[in-house]
N, C-alpha and C. Protein backbone atom coordinates (compact mmCIF):
# COMPACT_ATOMS: atom_id res chain seq x y z
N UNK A 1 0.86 -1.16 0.00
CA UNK A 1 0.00 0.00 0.00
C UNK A 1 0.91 1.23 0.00
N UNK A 2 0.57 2.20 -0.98
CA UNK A 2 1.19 3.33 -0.95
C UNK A 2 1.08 4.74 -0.12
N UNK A 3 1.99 4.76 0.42
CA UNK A 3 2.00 6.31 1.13
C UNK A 3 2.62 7.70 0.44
N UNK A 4 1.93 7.95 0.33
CA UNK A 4 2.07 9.33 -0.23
C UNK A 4 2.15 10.68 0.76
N UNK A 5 3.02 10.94 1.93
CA UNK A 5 3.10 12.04 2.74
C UNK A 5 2.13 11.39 3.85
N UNK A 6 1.16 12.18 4.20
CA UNK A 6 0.00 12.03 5.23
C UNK A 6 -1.09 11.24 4.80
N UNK A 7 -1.09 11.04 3.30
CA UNK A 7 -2.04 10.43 3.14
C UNK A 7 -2.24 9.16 2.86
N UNK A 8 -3.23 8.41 3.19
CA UNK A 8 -3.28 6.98 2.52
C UNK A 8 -4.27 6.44 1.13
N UNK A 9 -3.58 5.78 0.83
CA UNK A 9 -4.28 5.01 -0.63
C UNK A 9 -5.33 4.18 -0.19
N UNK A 10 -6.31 4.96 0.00
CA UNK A 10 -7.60 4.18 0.48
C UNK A 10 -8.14 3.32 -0.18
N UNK A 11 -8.12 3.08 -1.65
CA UNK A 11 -8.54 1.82 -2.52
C UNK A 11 -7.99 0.79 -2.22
N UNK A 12 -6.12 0.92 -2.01
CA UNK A 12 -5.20 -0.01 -1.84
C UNK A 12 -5.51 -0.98 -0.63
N UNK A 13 -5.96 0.09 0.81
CA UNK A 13 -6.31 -0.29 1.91
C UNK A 13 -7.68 -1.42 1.62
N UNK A 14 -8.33 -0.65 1.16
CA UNK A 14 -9.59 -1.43 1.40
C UNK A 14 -9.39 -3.20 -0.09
N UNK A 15 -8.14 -2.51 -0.80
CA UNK A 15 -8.15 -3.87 -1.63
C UNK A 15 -7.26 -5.47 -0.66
N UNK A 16 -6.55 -4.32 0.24
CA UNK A 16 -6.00 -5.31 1.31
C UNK A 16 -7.14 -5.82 2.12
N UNK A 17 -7.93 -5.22 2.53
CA UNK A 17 -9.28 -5.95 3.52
C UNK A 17 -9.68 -7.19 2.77
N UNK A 18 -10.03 -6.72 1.17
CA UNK A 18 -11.20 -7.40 0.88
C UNK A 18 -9.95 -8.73 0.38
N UNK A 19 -8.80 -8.89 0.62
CA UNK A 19 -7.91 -9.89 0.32
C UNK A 19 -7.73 -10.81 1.55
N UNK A 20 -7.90 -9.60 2.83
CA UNK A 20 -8.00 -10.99 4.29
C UNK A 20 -9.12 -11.72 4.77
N UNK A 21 -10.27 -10.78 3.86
CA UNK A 21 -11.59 -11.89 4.11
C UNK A 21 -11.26 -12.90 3.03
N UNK A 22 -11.21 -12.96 1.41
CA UNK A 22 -11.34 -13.86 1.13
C UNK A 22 -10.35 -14.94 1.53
N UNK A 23 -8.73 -14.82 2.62
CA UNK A 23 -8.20 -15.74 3.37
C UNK A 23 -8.78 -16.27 4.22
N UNK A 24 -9.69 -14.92 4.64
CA UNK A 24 -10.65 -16.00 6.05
C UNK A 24 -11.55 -17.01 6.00
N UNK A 25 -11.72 -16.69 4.25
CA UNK A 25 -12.81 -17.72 3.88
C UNK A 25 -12.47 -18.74 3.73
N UNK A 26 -11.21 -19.22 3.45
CA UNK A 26 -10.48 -20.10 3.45
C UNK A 26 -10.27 -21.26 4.58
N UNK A 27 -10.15 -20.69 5.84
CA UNK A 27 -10.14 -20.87 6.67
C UNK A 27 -11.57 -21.86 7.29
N UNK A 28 -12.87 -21.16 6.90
CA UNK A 28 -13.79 -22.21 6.89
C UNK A 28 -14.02 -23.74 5.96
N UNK A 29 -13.01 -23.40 4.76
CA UNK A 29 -12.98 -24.61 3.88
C UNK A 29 -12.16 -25.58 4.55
N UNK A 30 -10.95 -25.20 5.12
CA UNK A 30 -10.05 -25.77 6.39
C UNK A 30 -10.56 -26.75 6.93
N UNK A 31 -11.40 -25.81 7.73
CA UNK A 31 -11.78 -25.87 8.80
C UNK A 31 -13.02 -28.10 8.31
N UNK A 32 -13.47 -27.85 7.27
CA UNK A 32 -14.28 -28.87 6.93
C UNK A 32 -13.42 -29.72 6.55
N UNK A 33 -12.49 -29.46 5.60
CA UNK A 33 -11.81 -30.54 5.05
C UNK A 33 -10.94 -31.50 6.12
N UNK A 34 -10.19 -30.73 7.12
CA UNK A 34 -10.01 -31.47 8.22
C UNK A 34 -10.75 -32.13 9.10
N UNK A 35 -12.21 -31.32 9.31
CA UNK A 35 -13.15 -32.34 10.17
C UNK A 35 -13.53 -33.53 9.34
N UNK A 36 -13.83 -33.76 7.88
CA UNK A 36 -14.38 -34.54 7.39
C UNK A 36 -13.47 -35.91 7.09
N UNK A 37 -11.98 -35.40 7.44
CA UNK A 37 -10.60 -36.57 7.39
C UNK A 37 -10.92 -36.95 8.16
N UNK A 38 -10.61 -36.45 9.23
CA UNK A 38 -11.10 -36.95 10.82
C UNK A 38 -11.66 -37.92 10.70
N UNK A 39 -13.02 -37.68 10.53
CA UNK A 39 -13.91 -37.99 10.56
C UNK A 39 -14.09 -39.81 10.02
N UNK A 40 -13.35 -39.62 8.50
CA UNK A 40 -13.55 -40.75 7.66
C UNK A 40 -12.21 -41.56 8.13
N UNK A 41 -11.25 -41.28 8.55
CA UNK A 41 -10.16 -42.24 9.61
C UNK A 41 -10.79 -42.65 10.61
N UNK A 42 -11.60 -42.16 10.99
CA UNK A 42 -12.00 -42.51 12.59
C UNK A 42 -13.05 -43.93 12.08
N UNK A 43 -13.57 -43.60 11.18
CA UNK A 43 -14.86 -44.67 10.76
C UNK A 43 -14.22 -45.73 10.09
N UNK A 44 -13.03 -45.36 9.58
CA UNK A 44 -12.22 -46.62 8.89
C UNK A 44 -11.30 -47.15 10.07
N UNK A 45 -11.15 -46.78 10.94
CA UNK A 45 -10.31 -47.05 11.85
C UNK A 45 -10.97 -47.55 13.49
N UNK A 46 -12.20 -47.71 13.44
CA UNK A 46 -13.10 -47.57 14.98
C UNK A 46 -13.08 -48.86 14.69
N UNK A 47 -13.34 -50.17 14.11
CA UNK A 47 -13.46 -51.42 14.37
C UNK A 47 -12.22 -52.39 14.26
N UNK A 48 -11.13 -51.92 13.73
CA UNK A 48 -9.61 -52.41 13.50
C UNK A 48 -8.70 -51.89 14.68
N UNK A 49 -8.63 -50.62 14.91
CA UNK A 49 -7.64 -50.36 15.70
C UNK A 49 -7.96 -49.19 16.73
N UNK A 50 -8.46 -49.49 18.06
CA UNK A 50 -9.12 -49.13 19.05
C UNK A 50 -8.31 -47.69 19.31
N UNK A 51 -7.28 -47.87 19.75
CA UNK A 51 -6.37 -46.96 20.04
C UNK A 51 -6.46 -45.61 19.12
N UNK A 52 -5.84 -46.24 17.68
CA UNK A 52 -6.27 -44.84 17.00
C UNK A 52 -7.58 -44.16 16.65
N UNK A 53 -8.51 -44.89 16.85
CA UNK A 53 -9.91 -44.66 17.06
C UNK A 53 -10.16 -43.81 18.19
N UNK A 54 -9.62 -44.11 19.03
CA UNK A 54 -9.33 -43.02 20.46
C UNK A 54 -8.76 -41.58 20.17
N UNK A 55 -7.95 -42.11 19.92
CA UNK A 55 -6.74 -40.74 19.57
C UNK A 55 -7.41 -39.83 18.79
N UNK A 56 -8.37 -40.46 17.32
CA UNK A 56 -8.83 -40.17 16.22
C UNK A 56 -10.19 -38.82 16.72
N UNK A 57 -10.48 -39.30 17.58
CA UNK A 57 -11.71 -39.14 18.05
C UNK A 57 -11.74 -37.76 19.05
N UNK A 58 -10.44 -37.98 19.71
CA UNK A 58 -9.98 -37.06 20.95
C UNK A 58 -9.25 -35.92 20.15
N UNK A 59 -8.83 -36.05 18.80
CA UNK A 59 -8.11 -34.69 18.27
C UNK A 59 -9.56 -34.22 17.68
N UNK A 60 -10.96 -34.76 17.08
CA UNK A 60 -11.92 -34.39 16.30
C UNK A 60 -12.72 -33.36 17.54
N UNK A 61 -12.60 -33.53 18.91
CA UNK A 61 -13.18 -32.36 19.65
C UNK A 61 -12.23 -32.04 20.76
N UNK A 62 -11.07 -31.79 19.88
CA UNK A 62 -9.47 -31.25 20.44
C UNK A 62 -10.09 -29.73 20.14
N UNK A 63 -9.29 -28.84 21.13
CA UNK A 63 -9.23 -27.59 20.81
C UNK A 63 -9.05 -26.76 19.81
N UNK A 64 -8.31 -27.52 18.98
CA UNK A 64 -8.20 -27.22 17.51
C UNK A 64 -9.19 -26.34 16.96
N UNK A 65 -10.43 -26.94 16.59
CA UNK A 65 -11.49 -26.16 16.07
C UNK A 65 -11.73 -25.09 17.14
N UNK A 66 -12.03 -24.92 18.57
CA UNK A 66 -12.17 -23.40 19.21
C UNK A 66 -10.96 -22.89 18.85
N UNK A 67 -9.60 -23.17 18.94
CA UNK A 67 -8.61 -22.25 18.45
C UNK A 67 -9.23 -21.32 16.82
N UNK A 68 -9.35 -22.20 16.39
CA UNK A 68 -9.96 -21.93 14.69
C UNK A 68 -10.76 -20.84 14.29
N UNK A 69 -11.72 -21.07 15.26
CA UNK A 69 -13.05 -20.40 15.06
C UNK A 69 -12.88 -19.21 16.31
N UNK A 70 -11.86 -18.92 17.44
CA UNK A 70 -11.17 -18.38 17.88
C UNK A 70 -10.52 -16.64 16.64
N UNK A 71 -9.65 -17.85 16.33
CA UNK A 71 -8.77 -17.20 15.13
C UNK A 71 -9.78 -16.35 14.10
N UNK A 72 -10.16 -17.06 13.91
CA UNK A 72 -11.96 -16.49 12.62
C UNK A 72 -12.31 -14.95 13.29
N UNK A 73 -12.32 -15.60 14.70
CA UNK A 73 -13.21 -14.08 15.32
C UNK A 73 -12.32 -13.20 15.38
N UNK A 74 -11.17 -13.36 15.80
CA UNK A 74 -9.85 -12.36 15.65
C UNK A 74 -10.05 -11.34 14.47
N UNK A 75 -9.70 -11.77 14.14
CA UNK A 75 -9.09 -11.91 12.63
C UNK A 75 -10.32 -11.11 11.43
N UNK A 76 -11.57 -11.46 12.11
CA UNK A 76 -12.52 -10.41 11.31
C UNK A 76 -13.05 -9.08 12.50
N UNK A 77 -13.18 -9.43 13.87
CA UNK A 77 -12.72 -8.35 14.39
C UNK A 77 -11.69 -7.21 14.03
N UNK A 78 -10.40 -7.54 13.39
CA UNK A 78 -9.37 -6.69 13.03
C UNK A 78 -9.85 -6.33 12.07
N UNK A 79 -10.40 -7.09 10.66
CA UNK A 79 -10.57 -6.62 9.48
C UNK A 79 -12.20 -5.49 9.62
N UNK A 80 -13.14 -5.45 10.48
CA UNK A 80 -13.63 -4.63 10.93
C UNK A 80 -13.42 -3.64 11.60
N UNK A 81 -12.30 -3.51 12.47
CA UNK A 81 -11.76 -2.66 13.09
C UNK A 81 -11.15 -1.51 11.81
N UNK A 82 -10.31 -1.94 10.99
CA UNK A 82 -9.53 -1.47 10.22
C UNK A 82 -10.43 -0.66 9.15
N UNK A 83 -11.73 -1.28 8.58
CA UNK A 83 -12.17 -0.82 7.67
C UNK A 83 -12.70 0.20 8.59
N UNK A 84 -13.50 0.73 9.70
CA UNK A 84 -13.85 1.35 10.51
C UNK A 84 -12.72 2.57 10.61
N UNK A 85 -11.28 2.50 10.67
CA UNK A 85 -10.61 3.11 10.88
C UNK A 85 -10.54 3.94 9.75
N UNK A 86 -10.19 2.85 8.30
CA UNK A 86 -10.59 4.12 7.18
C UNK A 86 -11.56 4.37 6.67
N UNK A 87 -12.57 4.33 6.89
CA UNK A 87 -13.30 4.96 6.90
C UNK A 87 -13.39 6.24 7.52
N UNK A 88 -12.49 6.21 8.90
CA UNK A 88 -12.94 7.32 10.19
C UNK A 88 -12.01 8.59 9.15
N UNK A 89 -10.61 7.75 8.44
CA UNK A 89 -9.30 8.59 7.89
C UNK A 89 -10.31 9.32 6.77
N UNK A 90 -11.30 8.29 5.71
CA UNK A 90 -11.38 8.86 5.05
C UNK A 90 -12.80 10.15 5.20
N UNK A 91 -13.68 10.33 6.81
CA UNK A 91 -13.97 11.20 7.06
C UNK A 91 -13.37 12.32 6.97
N UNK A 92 -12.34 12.01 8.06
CA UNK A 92 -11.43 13.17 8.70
C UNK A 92 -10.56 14.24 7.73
N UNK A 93 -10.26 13.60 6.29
CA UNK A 93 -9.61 13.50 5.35
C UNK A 93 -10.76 14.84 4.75
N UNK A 94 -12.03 14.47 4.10
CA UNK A 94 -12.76 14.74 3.63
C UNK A 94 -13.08 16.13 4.29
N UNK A 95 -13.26 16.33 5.81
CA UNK A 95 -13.49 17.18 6.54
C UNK A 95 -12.68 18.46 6.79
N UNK A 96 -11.59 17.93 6.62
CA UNK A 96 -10.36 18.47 6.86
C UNK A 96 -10.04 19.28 5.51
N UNK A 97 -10.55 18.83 4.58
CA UNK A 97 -10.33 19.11 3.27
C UNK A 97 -11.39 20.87 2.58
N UNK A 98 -12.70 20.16 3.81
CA UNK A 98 -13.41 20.94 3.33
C UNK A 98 -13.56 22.84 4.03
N UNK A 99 -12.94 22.35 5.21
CA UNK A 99 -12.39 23.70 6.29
C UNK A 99 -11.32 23.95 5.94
N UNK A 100 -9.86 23.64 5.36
CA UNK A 100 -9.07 24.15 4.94
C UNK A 100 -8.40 23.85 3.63
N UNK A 101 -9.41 24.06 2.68
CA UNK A 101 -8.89 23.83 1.22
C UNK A 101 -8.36 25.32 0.97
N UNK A 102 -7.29 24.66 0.35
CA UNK A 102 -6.78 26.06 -0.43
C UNK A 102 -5.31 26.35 0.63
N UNK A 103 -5.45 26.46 2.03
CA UNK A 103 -4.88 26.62 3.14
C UNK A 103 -3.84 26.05 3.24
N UNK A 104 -3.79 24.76 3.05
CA UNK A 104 -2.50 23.60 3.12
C UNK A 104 -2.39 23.43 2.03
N UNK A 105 -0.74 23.21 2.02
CA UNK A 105 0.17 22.33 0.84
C UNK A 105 0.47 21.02 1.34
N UNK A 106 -0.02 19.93 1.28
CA UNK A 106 0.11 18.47 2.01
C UNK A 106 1.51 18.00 1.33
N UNK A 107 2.12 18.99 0.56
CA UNK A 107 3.50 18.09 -0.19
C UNK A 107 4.05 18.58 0.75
């Protein structure tokens, strides 16, 4: 993202947002494709071999997924936070612009 003096490249910003949601979205595809391994080891594995059937079973409501869905909330908390922020810049920006145009040289 480019800085230009005081100001920010607000397209750039907001093309970075709309690049960490579609990572976050990602994150829910994750989030399935691992439960559904799980899932299909555990069922191929529950009448042959007890143990890993255990194990299998004990990582499928392991912390893992609250870490995950943890992370999810983070993580779009920030990307809400941020768009909130420029937005606030590109008020302040706008405002600032309109009480002292002409007034400032921002170079």
């Amino acid at each position: 993202m480019a800085i230009d003096g005081w100001r920010i490249d607000i397209a750039a910003a907001r093309q970075v947002l709309a690049a960490a949601e579609s990572d976050l979205n990602g994150l829910d595809d994750m989030d399935v494709v691992i439960s559904t391994a799980i899932s299909d080891a555990l069922h191929s594995t529950a009448s042959k071999a007890m143990a890993t059937a255990s194990a299998l079973s004990m990582l499928g409501t392991d912390p893992f997924e609250i870490d995950l869905a943890s992370t999810n909330a983070h993580i779009t908390t920030a990307i809400e936070s941020t768009r909130s922020a420029i937005t606030a810049y590109e008020h302040g920006d706008s405002e600032m612009a309109r009480h002292y145009d002409g007034l400032v040289d921002p170079k």
